[in-house]
N, C-alpha and C. Protein backbone atom coordinates (compact mmCIF):
# COMPACT_ATOMS: atom_id res chain seq x y z
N UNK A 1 -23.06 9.30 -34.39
CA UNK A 1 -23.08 8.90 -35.78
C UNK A 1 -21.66 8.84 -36.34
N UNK A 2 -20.63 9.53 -35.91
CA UNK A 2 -19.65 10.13 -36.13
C UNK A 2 -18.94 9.02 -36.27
N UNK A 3 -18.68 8.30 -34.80
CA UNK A 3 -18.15 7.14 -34.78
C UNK A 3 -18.18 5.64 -35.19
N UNK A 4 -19.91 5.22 -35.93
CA UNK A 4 -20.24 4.29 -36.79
C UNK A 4 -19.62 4.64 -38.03
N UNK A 5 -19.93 5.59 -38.77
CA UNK A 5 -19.04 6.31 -40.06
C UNK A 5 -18.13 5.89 -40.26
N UNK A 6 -17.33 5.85 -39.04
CA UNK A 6 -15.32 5.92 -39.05
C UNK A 6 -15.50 4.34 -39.21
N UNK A 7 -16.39 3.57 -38.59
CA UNK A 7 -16.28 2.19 -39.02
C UNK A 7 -16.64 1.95 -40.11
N UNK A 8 -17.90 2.32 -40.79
CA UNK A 8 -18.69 2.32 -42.14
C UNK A 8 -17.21 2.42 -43.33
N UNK A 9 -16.33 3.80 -42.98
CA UNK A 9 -14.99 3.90 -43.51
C UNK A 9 -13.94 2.93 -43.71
N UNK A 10 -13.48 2.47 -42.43
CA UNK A 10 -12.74 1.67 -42.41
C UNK A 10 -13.15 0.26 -43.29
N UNK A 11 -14.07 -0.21 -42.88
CA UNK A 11 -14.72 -1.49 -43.74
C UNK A 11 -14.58 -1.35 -45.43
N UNK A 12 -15.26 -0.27 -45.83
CA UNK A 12 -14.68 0.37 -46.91
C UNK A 12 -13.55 -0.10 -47.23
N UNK A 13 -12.45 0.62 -46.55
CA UNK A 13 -10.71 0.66 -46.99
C UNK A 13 -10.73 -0.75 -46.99
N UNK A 14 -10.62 -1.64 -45.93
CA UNK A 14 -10.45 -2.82 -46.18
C UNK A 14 -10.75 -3.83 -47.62
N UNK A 15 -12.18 -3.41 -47.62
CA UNK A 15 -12.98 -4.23 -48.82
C UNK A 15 -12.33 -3.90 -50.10
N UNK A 16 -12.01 -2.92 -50.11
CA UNK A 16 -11.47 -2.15 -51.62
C UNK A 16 -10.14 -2.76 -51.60
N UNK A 17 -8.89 -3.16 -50.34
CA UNK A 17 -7.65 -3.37 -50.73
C UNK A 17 -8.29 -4.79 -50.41
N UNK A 18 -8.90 -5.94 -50.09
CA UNK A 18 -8.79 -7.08 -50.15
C UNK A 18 -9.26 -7.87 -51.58
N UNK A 19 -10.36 -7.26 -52.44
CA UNK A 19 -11.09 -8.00 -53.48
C UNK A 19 -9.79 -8.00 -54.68
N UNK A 20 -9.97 -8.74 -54.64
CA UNK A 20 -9.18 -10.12 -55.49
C UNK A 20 -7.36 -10.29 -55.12
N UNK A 21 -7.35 -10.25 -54.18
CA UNK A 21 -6.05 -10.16 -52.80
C UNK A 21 -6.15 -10.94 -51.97
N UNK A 22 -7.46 -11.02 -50.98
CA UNK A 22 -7.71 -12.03 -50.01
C UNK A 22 -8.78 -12.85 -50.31
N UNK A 23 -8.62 -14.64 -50.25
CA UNK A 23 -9.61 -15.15 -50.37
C UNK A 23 -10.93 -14.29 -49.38
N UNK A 24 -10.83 -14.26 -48.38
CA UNK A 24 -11.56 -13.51 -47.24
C UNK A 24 -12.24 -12.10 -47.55
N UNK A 25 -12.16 -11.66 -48.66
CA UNK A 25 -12.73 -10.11 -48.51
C UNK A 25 -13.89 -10.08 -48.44
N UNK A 26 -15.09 -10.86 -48.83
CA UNK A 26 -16.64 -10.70 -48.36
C UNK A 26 -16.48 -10.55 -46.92
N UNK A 27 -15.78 -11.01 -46.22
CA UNK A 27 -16.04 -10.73 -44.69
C UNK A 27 -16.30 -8.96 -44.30
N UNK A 28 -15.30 -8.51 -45.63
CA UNK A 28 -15.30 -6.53 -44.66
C UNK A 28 -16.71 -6.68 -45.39
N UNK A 29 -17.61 -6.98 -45.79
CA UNK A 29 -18.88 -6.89 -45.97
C UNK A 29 -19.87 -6.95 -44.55
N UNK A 30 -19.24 -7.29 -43.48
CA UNK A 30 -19.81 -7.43 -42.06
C UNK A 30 -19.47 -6.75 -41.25
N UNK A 31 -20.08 -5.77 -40.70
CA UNK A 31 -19.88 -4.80 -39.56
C UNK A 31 -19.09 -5.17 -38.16
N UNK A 32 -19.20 -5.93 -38.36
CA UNK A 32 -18.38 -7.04 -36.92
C UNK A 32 -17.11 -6.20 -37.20
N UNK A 33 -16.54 -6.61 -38.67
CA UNK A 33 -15.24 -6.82 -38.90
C UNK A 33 -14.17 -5.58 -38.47
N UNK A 34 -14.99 -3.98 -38.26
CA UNK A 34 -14.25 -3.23 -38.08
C UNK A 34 -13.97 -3.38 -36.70
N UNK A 35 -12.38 -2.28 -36.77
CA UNK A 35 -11.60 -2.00 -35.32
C UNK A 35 -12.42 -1.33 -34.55
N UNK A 36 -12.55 -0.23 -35.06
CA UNK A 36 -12.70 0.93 -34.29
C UNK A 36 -11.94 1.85 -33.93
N UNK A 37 -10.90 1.56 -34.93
CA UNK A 37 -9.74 2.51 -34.65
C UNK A 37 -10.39 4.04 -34.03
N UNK A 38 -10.81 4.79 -35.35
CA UNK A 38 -11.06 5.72 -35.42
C UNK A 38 -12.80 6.40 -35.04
N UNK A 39 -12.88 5.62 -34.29
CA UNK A 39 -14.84 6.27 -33.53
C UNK A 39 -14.18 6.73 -33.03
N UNK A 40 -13.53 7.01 -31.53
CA UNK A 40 -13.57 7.79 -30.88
C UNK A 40 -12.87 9.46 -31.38
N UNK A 41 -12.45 9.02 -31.92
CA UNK A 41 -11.50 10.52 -32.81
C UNK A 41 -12.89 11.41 -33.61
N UNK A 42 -13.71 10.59 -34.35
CA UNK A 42 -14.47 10.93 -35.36
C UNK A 42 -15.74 11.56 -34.42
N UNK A 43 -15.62 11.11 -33.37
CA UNK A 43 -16.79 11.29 -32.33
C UNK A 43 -16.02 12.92 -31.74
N UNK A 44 -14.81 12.75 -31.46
CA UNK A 44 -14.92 13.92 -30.63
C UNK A 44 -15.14 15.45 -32.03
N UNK A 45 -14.69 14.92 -33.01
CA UNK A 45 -14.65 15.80 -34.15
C UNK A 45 -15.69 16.51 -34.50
N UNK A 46 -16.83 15.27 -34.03
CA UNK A 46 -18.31 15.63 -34.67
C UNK A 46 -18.91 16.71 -33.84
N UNK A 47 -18.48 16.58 -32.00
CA UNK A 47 -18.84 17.23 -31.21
C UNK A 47 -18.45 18.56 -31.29
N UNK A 48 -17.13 18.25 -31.51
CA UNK A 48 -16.46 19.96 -31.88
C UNK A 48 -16.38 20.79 -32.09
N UNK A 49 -17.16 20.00 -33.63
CA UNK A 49 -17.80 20.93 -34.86
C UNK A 49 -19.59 21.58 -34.35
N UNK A 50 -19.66 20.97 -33.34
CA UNK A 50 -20.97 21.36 -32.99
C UNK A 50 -20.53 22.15 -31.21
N UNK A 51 -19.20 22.69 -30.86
CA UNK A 51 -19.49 23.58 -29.87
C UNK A 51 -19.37 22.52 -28.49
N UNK A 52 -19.29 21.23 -28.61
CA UNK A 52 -19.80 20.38 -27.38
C UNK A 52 -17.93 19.45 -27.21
N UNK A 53 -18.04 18.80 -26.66
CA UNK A 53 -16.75 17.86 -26.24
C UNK A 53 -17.54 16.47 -25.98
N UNK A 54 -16.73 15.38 -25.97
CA UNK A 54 -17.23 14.03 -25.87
C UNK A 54 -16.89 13.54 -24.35
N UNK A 55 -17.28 13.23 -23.79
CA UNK A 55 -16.97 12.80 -22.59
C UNK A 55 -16.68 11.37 -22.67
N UNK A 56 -15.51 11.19 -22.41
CA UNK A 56 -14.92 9.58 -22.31
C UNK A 56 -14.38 9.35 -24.07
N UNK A 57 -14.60 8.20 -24.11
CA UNK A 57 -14.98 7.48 -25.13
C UNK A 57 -15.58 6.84 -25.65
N UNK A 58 -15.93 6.69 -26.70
CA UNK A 58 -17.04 6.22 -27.79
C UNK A 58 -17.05 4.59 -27.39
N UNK A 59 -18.54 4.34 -27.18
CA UNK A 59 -18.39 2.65 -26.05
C UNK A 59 -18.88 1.68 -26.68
N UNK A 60 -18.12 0.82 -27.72
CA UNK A 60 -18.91 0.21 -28.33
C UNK A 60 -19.84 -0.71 -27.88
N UNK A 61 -21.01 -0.88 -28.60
CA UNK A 61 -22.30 -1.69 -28.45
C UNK A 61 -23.06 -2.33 -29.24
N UNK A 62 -23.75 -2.79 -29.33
CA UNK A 62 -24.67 -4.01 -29.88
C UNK A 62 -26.17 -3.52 -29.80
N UNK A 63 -27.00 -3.36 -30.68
CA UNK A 63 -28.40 -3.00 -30.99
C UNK A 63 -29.02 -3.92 -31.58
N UNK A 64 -30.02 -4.36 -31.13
CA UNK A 64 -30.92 -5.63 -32.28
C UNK A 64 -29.50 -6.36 -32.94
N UNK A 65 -28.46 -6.77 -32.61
CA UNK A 65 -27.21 -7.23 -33.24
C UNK A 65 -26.56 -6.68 -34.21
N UNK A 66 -26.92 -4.97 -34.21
CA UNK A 66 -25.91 -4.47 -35.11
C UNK A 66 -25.00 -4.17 -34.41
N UNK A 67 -23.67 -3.70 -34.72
CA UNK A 67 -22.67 -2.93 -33.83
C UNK A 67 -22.82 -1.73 -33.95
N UNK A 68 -22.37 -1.02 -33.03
CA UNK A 68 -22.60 0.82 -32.87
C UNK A 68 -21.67 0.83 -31.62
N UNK A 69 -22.15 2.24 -31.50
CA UNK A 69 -21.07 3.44 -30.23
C UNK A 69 -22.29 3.80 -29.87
N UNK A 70 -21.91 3.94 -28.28
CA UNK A 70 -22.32 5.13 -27.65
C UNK A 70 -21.78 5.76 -27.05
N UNK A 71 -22.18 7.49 -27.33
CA UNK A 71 -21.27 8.78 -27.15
C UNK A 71 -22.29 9.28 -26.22
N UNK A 72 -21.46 10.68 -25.08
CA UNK A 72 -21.61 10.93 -24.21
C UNK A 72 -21.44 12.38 -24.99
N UNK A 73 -21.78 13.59 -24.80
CA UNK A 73 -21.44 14.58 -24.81
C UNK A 73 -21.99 15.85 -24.09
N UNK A 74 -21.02 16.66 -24.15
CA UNK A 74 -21.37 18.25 -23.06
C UNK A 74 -21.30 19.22 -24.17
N UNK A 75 -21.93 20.48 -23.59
CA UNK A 75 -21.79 21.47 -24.58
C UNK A 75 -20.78 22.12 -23.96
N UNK A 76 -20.11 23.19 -24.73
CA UNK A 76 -19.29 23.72 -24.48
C UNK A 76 -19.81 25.54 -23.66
N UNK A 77 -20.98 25.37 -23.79
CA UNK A 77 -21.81 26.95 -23.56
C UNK A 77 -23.30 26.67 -22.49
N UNK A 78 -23.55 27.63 -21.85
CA UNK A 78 -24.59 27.18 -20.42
C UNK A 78 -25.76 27.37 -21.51
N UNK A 79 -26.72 26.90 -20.89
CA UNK A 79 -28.18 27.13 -21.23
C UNK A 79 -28.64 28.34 -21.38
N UNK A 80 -27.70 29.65 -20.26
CA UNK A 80 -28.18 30.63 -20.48
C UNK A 80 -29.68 30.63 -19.81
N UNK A 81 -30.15 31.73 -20.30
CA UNK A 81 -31.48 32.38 -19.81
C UNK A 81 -32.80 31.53 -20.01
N UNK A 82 -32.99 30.90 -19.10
CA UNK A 82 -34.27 30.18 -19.06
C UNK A 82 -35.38 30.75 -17.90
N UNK A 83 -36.56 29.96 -17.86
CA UNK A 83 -37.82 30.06 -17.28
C UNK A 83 -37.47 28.96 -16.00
N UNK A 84 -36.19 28.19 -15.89
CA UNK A 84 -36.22 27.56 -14.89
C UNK A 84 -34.93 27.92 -14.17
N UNK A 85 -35.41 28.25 -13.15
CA UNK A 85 -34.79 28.97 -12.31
C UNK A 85 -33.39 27.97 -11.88
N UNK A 86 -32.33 28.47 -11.89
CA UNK A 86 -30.72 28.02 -11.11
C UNK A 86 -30.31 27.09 -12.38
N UNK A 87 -30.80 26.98 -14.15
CA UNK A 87 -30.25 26.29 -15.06
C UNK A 87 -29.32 27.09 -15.64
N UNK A 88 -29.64 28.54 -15.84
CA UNK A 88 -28.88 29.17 -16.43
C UNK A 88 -27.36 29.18 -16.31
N UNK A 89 -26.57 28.60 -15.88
CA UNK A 89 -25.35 27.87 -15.84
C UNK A 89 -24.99 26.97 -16.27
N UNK A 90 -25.87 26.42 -16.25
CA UNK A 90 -25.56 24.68 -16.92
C UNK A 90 -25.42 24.30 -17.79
N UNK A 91 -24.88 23.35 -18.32
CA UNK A 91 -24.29 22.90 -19.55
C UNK A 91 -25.00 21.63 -20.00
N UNK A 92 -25.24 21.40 -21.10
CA UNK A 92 -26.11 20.18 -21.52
C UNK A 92 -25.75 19.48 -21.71
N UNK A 93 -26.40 18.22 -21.32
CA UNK A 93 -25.71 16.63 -22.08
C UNK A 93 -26.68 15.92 -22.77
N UNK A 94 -25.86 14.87 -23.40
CA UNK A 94 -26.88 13.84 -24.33
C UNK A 94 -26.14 12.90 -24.63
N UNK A 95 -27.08 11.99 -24.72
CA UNK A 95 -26.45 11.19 -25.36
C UNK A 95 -27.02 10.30 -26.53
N UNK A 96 -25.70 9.60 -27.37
CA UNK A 96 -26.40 8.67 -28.68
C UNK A 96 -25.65 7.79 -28.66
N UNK A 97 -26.39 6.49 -29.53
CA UNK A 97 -26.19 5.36 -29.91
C UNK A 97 -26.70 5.24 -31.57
N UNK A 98 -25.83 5.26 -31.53
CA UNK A 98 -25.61 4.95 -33.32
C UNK A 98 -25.08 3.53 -33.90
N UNK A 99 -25.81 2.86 -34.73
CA UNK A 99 -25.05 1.28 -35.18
C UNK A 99 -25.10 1.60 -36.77
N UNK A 100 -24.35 0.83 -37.11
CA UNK A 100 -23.79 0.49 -38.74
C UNK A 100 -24.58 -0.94 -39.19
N UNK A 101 -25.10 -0.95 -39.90
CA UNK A 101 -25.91 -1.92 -40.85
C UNK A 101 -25.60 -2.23 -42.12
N UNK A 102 -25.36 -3.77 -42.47
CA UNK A 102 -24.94 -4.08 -43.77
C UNK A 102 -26.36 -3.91 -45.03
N UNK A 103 -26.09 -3.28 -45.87
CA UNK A 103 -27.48 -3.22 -46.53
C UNK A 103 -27.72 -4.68 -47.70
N UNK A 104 -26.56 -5.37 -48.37
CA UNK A 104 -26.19 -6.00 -49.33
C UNK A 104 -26.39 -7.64 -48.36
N UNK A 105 -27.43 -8.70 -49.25
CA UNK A 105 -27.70 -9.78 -49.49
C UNK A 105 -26.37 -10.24 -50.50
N UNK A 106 -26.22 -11.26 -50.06
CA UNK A 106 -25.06 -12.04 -51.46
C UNK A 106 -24.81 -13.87 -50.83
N UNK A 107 -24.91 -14.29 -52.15
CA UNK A 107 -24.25 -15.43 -52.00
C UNK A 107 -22.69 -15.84 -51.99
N UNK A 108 -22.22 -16.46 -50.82
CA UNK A 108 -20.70 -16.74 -50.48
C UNK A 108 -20.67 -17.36 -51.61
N UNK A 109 -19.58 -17.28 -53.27
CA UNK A 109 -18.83 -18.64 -53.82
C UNK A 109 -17.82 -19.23 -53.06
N UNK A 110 -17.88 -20.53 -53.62
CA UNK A 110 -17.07 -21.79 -53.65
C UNK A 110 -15.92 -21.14 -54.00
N UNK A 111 -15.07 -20.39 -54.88
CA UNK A 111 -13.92 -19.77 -55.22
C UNK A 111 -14.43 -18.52 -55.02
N UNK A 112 -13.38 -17.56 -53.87
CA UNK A 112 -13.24 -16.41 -53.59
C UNK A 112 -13.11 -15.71 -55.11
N UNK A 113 -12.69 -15.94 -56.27
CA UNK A 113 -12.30 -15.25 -57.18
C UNK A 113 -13.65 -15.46 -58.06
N UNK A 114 -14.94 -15.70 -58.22
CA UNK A 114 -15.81 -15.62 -58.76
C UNK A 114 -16.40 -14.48 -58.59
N UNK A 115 -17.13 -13.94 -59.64
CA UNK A 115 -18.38 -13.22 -59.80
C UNK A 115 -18.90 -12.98 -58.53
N UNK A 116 -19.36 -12.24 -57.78
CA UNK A 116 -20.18 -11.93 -56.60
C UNK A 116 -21.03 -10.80 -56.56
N UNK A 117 -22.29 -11.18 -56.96
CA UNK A 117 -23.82 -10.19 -56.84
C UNK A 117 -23.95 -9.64 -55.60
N UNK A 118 -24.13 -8.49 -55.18
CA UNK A 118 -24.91 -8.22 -53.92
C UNK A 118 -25.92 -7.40 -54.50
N UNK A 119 -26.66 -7.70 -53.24
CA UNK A 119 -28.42 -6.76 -53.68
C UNK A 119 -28.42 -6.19 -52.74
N UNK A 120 -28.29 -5.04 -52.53
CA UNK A 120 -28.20 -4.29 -51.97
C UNK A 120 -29.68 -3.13 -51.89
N UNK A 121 -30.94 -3.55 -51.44
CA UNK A 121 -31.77 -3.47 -51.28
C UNK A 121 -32.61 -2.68 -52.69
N UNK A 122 -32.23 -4.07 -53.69
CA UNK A 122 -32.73 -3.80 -54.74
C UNK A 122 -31.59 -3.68 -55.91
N UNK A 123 -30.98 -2.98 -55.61
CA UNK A 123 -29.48 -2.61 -56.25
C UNK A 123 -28.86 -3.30 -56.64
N UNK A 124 -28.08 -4.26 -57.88
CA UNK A 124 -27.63 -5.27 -57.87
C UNK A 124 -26.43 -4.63 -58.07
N UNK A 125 -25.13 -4.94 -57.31
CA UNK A 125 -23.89 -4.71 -57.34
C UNK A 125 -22.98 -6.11 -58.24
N UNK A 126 -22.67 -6.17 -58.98
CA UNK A 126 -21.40 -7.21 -59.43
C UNK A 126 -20.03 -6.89 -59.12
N UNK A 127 -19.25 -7.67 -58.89
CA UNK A 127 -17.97 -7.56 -58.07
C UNK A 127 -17.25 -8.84 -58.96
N UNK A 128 -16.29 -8.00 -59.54
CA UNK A 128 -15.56 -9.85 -59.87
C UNK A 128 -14.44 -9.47 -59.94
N UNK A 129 -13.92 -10.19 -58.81
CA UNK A 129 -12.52 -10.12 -57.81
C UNK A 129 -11.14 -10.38 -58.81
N UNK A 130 -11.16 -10.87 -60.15
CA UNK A 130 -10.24 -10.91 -60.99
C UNK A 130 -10.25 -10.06 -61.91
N UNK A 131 -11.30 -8.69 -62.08
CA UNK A 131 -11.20 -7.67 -62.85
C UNK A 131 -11.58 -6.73 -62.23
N UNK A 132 -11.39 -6.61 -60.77
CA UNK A 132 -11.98 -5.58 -59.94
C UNK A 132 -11.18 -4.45 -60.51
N UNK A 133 -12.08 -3.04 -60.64
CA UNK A 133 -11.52 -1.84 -60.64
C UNK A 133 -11.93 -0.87 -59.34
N UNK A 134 -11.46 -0.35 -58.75
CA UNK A 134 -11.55 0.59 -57.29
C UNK A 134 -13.50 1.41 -57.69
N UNK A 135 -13.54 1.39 -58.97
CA UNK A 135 -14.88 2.70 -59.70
C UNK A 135 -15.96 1.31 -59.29
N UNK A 136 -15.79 0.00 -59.24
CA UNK A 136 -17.09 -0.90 -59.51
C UNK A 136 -17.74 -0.83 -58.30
N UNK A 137 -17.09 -0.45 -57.01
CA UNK A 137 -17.48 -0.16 -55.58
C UNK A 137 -18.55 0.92 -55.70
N UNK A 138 -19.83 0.51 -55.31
CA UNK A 138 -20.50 1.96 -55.03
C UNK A 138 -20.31 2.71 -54.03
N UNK A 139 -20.87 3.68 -53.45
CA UNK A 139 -20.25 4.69 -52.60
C UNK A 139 -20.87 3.66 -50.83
N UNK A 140 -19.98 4.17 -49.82
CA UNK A 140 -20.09 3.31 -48.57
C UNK A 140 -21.69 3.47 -48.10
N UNK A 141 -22.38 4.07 -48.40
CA UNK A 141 -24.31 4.19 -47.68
C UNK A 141 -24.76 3.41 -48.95
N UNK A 142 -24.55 2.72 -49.80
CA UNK A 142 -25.11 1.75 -50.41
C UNK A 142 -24.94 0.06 -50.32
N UNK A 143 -23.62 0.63 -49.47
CA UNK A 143 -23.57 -0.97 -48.26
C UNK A 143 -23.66 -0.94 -47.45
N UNK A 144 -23.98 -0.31 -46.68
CA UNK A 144 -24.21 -0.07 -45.15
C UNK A 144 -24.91 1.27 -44.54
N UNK A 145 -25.58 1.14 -43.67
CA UNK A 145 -26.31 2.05 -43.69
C UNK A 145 -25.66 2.42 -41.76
N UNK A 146 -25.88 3.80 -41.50
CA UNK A 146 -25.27 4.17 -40.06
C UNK A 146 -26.58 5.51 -39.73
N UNK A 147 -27.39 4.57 -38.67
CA UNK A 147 -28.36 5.62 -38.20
C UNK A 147 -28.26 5.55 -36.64
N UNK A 148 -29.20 6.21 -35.64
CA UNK A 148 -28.91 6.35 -34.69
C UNK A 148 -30.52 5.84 -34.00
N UNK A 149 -30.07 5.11 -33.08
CA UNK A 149 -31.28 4.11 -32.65
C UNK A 149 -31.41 4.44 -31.13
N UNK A 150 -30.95 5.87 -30.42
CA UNK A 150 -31.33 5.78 -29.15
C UNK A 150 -30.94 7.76 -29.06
């Protein structure tokens, strides 16, 4: 999850420094658009915080055509005392696939600097790129949504 986030983020930063800057800023409205700088960092962070390490790196992927990661991880501690005999050493793995989803419908204008509605599953957002203030952005899970599909 860790590592869709860091994209969910980044898209964010972008969208906020492009509206009314780049004709182009509806694009950070598309999950495509992020790097990925920061999944694999955000991935090992998440593991960390939970005792485990990431194995490799965060691999990006494609779900029903969303984009996502998939992470690999170990725990950092054995299973300990079980009912199955020769585990008690062992260390656990798992793994996830997590994708980022745009939640917001909108019509492209003819001039980048117009008015721009998104519906954002119900939500009507207004955006107008020649009086944008940083506060008219709602928070990043009201444009995109980051769950884990495996």
């Amino acid at each position: 999850m860790a590592a869709a986030q860091a994209d969910r983020d980044e898209l964010m930063e972008e969208l906020e420094g492009a509206i009314g800057v780049d004709d182009n800023w509806l694009d950070w409205l598309d999950p495509n658009e992020a790097t990925g700088t920061g999944a694999t960092a955000a991935a090992q962070q998440l593991a960390a915080a939970n005792d485990s390490a990431l194995q490799g790196d965060a691999q990006p992927t494609e779900v029903n055509g969303f984009p996502g990661y998939e992470v690999e991880i170990q725990t950092n501690y054995t299973v300990g005392d079980s009912i199955i005999p020769g585990t008690e050493a062992q260390e656990a793995t798992a793994q996830a696939t997590a994708v980022i989803e745009p939640r917001c419908d909108f019509d492209v204008p003819d001039d980048p600097l117009d008015l721009v509605q998104l519906d954002c599953g119900g939500q009507i957002i207004e955006i107008d790129p020649e009086d944008f203030v940083l506060g008219d952005l709602p928070d990043a899970s009201v444009l995109f949504s980051v769950y884990l599909v495996e």
